[in-house]
N, C-alpha and C. Protein backbone atom coordinates (compact mmCIF):
# COMPACT_ATOMS: atom_id res chain seq x y z
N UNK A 1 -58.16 -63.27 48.26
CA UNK A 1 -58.64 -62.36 47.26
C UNK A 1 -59.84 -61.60 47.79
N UNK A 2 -59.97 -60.00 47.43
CA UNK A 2 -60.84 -59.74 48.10
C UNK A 2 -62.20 -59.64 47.06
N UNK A 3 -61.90 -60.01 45.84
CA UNK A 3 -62.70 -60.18 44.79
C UNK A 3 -62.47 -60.72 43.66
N UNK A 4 -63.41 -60.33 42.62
CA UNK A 4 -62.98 -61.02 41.21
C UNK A 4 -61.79 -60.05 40.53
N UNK A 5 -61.05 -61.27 39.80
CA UNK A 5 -60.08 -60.86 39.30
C UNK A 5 -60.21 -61.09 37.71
N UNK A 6 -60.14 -60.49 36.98
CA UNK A 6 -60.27 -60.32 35.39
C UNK A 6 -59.12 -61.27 34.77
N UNK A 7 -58.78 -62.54 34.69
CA UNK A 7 -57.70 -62.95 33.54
C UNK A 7 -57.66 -63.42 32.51
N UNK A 8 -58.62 -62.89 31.82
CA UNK A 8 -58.04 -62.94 30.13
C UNK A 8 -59.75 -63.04 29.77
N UNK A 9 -59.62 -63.48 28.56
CA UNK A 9 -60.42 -64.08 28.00
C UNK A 9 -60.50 -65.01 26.61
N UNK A 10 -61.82 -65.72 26.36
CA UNK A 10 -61.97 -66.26 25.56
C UNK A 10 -63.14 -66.82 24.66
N UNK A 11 -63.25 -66.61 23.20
CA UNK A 11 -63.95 -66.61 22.11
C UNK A 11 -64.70 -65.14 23.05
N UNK A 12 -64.35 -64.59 23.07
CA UNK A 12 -65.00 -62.99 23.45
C UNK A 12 -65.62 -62.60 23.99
N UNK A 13 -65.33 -63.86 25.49
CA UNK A 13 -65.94 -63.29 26.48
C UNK A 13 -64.98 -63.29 27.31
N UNK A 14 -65.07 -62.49 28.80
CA UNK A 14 -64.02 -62.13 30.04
C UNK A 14 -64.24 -63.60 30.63
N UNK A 15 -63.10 -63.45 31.51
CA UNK A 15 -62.93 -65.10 32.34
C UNK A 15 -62.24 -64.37 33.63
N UNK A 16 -63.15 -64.66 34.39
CA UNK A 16 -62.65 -64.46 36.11
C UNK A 16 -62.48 -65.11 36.58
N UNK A 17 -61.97 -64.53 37.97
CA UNK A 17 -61.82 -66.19 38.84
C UNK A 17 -61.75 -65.15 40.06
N UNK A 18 -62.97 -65.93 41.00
CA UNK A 18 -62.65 -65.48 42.34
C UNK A 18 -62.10 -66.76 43.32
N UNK A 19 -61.40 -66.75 44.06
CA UNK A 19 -61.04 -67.33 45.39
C UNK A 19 -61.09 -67.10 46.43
N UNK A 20 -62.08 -67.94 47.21
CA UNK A 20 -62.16 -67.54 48.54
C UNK A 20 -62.36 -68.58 49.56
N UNK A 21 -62.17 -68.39 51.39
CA UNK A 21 -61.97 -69.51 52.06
C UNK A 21 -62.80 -70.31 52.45
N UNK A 22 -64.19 -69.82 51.91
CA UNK A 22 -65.66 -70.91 52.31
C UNK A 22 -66.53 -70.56 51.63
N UNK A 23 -67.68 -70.80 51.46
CA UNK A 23 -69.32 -70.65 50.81
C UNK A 23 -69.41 -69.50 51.03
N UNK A 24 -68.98 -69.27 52.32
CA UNK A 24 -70.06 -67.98 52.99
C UNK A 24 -69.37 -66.71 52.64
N UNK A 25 -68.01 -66.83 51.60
CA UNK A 25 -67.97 -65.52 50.94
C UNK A 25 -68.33 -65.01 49.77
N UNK A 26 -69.16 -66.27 49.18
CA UNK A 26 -69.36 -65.55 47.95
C UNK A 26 -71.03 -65.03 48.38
N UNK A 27 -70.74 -64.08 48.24
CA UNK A 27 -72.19 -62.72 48.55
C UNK A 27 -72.45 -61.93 47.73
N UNK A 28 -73.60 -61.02 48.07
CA UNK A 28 -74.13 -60.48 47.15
C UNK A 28 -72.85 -58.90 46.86
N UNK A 29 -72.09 -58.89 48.38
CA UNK A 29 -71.27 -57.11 48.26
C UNK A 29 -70.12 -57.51 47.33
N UNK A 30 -69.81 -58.63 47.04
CA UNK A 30 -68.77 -58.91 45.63
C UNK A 30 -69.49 -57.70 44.49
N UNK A 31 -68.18 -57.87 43.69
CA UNK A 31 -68.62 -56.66 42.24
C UNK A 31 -68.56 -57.86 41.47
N UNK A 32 -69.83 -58.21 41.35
CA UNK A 32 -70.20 -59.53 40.09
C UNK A 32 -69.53 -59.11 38.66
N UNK A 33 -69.42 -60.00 37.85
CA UNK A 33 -69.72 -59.77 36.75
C UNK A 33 -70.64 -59.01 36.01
N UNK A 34 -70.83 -58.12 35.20
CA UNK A 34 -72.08 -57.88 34.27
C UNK A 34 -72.50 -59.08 33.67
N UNK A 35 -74.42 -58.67 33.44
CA UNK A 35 -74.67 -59.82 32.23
C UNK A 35 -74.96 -60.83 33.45
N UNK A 36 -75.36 -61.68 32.62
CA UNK A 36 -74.95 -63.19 32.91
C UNK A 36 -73.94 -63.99 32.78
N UNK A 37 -73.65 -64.85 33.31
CA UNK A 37 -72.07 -65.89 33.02
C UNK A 37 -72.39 -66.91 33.47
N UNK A 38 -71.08 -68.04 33.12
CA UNK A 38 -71.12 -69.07 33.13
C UNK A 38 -70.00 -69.79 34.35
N UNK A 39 -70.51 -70.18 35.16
CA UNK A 39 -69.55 -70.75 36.38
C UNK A 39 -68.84 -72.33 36.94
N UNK A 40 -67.62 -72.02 37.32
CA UNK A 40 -67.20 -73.07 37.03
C UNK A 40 -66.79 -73.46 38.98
N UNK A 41 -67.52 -73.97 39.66
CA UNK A 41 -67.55 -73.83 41.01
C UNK A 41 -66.67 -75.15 41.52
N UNK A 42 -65.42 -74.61 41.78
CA UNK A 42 -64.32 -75.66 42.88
C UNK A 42 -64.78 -75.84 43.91
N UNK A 43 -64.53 -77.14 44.45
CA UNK A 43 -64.74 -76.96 46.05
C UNK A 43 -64.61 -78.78 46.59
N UNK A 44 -63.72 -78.46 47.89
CA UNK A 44 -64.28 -80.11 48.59
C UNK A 44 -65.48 -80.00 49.72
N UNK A 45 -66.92 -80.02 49.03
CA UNK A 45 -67.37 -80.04 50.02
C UNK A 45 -67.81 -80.84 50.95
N UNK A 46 -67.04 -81.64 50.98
CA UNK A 46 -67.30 -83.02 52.05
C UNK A 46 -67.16 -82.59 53.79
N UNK A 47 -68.16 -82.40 54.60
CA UNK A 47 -68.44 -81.54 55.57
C UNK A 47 -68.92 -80.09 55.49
N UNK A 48 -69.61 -79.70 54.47
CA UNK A 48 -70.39 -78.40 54.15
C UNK A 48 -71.50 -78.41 54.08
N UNK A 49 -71.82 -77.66 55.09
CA UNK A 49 -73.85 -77.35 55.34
C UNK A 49 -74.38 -77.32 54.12
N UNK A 50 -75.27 -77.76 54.12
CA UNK A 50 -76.46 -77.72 52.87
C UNK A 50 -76.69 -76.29 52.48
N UNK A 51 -77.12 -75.57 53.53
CA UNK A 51 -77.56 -74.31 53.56
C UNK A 51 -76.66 -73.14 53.30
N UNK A 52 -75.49 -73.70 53.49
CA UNK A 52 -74.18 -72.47 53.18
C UNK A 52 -74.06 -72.27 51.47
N UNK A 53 -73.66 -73.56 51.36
CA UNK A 53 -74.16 -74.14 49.51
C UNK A 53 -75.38 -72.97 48.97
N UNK A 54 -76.58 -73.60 49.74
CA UNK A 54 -77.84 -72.82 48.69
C UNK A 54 -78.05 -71.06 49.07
N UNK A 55 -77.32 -70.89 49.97
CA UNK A 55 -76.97 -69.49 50.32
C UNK A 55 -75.98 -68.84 49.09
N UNK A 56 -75.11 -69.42 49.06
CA UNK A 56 -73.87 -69.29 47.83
C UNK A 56 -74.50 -69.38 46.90
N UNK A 57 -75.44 -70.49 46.36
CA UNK A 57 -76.28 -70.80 44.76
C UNK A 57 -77.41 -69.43 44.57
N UNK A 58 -77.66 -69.18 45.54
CA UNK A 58 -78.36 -68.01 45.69
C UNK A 58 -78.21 -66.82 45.12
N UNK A 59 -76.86 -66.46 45.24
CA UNK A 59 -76.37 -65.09 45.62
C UNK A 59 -75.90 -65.31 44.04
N UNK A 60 -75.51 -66.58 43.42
CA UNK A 60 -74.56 -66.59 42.21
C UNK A 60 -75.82 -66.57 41.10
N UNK A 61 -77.22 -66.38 41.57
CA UNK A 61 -78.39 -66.96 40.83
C UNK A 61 -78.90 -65.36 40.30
N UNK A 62 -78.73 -64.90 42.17
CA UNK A 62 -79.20 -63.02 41.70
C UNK A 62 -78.00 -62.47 41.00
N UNK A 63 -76.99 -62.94 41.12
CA UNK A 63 -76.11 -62.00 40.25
C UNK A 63 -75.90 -62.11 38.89
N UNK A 64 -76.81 -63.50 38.56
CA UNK A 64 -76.59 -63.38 36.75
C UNK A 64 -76.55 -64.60 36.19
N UNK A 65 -75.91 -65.95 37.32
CA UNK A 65 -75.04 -66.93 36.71
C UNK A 65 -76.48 -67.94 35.90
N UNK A 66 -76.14 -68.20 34.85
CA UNK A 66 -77.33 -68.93 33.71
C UNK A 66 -76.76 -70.20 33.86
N UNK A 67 -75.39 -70.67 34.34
CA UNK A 67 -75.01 -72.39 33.93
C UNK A 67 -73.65 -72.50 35.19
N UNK A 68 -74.43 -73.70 36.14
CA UNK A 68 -73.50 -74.11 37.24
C UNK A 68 -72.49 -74.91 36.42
N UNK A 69 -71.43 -75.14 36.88
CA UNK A 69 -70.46 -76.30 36.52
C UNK A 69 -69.99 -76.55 38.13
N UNK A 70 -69.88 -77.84 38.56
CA UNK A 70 -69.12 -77.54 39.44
C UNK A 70 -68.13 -79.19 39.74
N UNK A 71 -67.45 -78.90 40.33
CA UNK A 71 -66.09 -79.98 40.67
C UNK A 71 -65.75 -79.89 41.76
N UNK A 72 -65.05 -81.51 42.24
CA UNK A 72 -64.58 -81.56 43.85
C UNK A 72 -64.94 -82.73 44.49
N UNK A 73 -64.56 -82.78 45.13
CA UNK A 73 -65.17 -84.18 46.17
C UNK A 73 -66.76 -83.25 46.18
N UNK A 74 -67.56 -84.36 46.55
CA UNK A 74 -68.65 -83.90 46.79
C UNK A 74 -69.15 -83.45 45.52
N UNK A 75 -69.54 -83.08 44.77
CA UNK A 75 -69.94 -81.79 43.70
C UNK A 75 -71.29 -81.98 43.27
N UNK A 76 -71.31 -83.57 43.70
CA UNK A 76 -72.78 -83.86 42.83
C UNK A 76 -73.81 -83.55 44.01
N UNK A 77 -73.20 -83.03 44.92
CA UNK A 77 -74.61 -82.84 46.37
C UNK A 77 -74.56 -81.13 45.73
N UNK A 78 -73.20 -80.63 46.31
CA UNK A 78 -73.36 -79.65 45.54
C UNK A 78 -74.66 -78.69 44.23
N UNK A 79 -74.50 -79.34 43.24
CA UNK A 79 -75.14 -79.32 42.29
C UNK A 79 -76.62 -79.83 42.47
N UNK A 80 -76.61 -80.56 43.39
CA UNK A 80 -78.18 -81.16 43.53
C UNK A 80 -78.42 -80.15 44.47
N UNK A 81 -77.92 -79.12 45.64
CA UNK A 81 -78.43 -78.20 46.26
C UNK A 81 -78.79 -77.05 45.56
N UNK A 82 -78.08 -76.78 44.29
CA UNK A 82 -77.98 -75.83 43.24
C UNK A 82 -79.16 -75.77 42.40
N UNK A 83 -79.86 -77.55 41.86
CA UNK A 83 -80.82 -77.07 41.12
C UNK A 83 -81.96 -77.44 42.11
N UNK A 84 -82.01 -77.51 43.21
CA UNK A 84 -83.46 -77.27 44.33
C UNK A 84 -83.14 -75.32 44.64
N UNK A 85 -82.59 -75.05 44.87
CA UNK A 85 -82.58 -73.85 44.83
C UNK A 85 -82.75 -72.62 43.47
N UNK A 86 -82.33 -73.35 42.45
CA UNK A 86 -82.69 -72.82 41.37
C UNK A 86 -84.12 -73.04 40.71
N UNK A 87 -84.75 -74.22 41.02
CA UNK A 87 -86.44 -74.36 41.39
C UNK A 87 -87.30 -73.68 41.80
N UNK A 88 -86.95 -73.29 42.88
CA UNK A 88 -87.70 -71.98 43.27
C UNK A 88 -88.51 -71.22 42.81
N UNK A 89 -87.75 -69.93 42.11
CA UNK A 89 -88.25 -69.19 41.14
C UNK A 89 -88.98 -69.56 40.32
N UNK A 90 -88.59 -70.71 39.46
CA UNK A 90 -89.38 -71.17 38.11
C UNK A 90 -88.67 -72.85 38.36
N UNK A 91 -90.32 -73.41 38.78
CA UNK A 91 -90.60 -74.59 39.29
C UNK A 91 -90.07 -75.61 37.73
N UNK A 92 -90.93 -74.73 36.64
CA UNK A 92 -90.80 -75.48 35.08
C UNK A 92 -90.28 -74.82 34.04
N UNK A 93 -88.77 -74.69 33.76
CA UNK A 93 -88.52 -74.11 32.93
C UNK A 93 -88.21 -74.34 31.57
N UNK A 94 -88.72 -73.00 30.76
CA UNK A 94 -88.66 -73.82 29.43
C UNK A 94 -87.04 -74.25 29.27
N UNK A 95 -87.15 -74.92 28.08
CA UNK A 95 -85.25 -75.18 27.28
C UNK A 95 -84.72 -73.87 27.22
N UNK A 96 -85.48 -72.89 26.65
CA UNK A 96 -84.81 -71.43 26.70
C UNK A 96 -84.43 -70.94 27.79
N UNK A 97 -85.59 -71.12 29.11
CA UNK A 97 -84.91 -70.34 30.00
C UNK A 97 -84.56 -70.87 31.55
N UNK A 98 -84.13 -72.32 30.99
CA UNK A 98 -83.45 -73.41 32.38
C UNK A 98 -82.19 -72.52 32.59
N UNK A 99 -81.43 -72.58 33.81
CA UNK A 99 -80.61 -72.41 34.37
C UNK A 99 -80.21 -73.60 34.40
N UNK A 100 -78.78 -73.93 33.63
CA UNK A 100 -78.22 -75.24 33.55
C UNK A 100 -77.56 -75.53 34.61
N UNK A 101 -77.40 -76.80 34.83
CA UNK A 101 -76.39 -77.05 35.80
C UNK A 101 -75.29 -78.50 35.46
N UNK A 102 -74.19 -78.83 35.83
CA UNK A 102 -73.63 -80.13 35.50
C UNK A 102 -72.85 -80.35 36.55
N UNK A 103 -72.13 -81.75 36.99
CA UNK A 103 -71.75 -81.75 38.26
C UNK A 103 -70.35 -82.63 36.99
N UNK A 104 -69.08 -82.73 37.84
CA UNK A 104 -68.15 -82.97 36.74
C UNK A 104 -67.10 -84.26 38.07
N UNK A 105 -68.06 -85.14 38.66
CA UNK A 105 -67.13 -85.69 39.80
C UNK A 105 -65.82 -87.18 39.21
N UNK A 106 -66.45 -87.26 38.00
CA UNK A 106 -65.36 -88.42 37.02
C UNK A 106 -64.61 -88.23 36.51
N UNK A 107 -64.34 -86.54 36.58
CA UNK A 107 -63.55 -85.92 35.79
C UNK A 107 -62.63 -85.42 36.57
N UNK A 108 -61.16 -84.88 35.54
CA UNK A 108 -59.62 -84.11 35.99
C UNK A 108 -60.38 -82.50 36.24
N UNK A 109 -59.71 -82.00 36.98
CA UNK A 109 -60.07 -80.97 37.17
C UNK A 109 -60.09 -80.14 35.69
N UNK A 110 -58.78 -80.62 34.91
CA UNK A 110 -58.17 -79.61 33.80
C UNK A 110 -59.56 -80.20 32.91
N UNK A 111 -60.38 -81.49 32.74
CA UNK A 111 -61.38 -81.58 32.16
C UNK A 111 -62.69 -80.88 32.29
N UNK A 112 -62.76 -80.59 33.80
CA UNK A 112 -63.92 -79.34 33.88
C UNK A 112 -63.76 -78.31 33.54
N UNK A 113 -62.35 -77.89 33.43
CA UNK A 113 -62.05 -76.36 33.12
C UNK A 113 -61.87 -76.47 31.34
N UNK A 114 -61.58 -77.39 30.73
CA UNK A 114 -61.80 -77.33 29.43
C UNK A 114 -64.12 -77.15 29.06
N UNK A 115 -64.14 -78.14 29.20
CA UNK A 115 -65.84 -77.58 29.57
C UNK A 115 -66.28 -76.75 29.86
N UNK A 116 -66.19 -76.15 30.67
CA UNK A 116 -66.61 -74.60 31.41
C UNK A 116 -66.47 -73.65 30.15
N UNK A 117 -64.96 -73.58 29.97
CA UNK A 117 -63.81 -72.96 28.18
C UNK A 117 -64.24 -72.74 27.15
N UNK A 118 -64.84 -73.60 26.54
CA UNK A 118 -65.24 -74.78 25.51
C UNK A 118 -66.73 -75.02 24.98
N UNK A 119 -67.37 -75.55 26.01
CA UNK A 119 -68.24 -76.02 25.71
C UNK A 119 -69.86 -75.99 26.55
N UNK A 120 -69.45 -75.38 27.62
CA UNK A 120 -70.60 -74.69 28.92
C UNK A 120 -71.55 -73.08 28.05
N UNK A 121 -72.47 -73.44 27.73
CA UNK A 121 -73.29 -72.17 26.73
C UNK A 121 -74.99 -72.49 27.67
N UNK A 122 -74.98 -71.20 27.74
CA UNK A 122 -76.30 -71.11 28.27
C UNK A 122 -77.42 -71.03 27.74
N UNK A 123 -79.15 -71.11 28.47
CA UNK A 123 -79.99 -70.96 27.40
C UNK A 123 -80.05 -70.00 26.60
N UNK A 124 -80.99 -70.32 25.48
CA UNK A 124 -81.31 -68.97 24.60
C UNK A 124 -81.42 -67.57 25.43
N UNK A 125 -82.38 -67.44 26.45
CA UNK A 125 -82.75 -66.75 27.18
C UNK A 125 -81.43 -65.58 27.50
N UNK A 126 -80.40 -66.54 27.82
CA UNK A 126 -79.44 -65.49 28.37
C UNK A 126 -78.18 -65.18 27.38
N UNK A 127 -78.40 -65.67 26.31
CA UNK A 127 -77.10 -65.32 25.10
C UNK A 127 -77.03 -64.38 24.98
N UNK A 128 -78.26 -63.45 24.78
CA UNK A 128 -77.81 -61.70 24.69
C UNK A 128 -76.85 -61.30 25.86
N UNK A 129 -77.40 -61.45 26.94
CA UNK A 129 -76.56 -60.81 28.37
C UNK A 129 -75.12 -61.75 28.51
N UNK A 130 -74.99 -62.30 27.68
CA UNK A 130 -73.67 -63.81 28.26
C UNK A 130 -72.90 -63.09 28.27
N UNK A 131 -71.89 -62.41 29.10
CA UNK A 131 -70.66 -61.74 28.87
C UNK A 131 -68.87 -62.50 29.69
N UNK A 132 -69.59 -63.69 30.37
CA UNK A 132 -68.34 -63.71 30.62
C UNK A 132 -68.58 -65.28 31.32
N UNK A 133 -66.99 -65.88 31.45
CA UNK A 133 -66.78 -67.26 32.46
C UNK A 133 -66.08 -66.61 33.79
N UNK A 134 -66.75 -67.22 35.11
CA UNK A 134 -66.21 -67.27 36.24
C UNK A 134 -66.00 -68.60 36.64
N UNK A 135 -64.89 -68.30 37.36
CA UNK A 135 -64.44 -70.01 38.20
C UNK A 135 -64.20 -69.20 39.33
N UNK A 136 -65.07 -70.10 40.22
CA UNK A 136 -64.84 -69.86 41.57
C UNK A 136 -64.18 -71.01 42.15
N UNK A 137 -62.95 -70.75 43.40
CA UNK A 137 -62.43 -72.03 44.26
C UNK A 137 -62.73 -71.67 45.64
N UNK A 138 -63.04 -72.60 46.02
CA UNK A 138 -62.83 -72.71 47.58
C UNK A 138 -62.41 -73.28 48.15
N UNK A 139 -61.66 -72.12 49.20
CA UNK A 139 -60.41 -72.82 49.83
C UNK A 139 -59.85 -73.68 48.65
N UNK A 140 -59.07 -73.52 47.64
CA UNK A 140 -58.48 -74.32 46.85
C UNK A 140 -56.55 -74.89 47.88
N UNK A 141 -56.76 -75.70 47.11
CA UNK A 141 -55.29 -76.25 47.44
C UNK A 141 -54.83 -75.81 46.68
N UNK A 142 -52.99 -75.72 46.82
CA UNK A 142 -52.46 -75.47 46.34
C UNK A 142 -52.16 -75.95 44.30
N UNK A 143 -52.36 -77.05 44.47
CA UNK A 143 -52.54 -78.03 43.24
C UNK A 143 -53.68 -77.50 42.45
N UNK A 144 -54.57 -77.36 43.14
CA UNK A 144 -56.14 -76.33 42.52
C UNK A 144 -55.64 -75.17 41.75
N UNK A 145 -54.82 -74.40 43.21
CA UNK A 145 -54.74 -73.03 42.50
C UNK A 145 -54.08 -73.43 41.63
N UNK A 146 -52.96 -73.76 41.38
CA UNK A 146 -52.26 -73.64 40.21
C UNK A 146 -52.56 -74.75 38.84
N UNK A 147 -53.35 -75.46 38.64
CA UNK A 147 -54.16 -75.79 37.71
C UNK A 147 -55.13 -74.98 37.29
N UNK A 148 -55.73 -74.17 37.86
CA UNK A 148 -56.81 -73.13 37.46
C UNK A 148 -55.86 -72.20 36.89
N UNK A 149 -55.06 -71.56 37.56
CA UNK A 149 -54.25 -70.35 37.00
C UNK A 149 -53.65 -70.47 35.94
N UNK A 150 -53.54 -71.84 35.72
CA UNK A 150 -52.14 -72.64 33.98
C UNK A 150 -53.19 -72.62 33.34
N UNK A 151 -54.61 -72.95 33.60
CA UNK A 151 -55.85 -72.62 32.54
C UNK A 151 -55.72 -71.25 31.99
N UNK A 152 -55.82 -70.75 33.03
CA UNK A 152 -56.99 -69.69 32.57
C UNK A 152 -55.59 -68.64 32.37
N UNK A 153 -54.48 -68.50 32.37
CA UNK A 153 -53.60 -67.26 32.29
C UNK A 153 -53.46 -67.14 30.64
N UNK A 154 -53.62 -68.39 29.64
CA UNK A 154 -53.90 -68.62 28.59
C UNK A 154 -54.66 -69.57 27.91
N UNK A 155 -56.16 -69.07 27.87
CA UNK A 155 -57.01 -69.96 27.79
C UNK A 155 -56.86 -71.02 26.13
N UNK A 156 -56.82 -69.84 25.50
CA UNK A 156 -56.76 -70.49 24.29
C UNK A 156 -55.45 -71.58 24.00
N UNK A 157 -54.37 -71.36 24.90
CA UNK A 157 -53.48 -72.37 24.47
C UNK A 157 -53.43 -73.41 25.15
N UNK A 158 -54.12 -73.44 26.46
CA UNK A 158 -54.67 -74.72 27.33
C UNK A 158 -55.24 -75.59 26.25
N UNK A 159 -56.70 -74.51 25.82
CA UNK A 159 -57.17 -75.56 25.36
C UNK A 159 -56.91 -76.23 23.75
N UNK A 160 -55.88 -75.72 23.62
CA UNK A 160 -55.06 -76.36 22.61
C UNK A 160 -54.38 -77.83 22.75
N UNK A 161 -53.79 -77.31 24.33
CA UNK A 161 -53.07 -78.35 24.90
C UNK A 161 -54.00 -79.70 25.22
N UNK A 162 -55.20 -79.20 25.79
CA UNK A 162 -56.45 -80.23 26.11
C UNK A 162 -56.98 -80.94 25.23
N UNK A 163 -57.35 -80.36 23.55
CA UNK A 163 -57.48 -80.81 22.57
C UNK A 163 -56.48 -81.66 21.89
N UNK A 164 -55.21 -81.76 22.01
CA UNK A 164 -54.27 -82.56 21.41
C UNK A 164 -53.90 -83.40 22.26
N UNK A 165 -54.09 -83.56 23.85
CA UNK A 165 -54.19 -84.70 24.46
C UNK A 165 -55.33 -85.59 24.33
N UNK A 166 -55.35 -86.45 25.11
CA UNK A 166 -56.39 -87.46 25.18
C UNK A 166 -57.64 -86.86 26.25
N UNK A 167 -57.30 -86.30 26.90
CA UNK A 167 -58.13 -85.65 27.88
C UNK A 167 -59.23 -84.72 27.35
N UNK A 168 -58.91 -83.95 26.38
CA UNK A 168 -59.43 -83.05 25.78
C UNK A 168 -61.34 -83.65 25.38
């Protein structure tokens, strides 16, 4: 993919999804989202530089993103590179204007993507600008892609499906 792709949306906001083959493509020359959003970050990063990570958390930080989610082998290093890099800027942030983050490694994939869906809302700070969910994969497998895509091609009836299972 050479960028984000628009598929659908839900409770009235847009839901993207980019895919790409490592860290080091998600950059700043992507056409982000407007606003701020909420991200739902795939990945196995078991053998991935620290620095490729907070390069990527970086770039997803200037472009808007208010709330990490992320999943995968690995996710919770992930996410711990995510909020040292999101430190930075604002060492102490209030409840209003934290940049959330959650790491989802006990969970089905289809359970992070119901979360992300569902129930991933950012601080006060950024509700005005909230315009949309991104899920990013990397390098996804095949099984990835097509669990993300059965999400998100109809969000609302996934999470129908998620809610009347046990998973939900």
């Amino acid at each position: 993919m050479n960028g984000f792709v628009k598929v659908g949306s839900v409770y009235g906001r847009e839901v993207h999804l980019l895919e790409v083959p490592d860290f080091c493509w998600i950059s700043p020359e992507l056409d982000w989202p407007a606003g701020s959003f909420v991200t739902l970050l795939t990945a196995d990063a078991r053998g991935v530089d620290s620095e490729r990570i907070a390069n990527a958390a970086r770039t997803m930080l200037d472009a808007g993103c208010a709330y990490f989610c992320t999943w995968g082998p690995r996710c919770k290093h992930v996410h711990d590179v995510i909020d040292e890099v999101r430190a930075i800027p604002d060492p102490n942030p209030s409840a209003d204007t934290v940049v959330m983050t959650t790491w989802h490694d006990d969970e089905s994939l289809d359970e992070a993507l119901c979360f992300l869906l569902s129930t991933a809302c950012p601080a006060e700070s950024f509700i005005d600008t909230w315009r949309g969910l991104v899920v990013i994969t990397v390098n996804p497998t095949d099984s990835v892609r097509g669990r993300v895509a059965s999400a998100l091609v109809d969000a609302h009836a996934f999470l129908e499906r998620m809610w009347a299972s046990d998973d939900g």
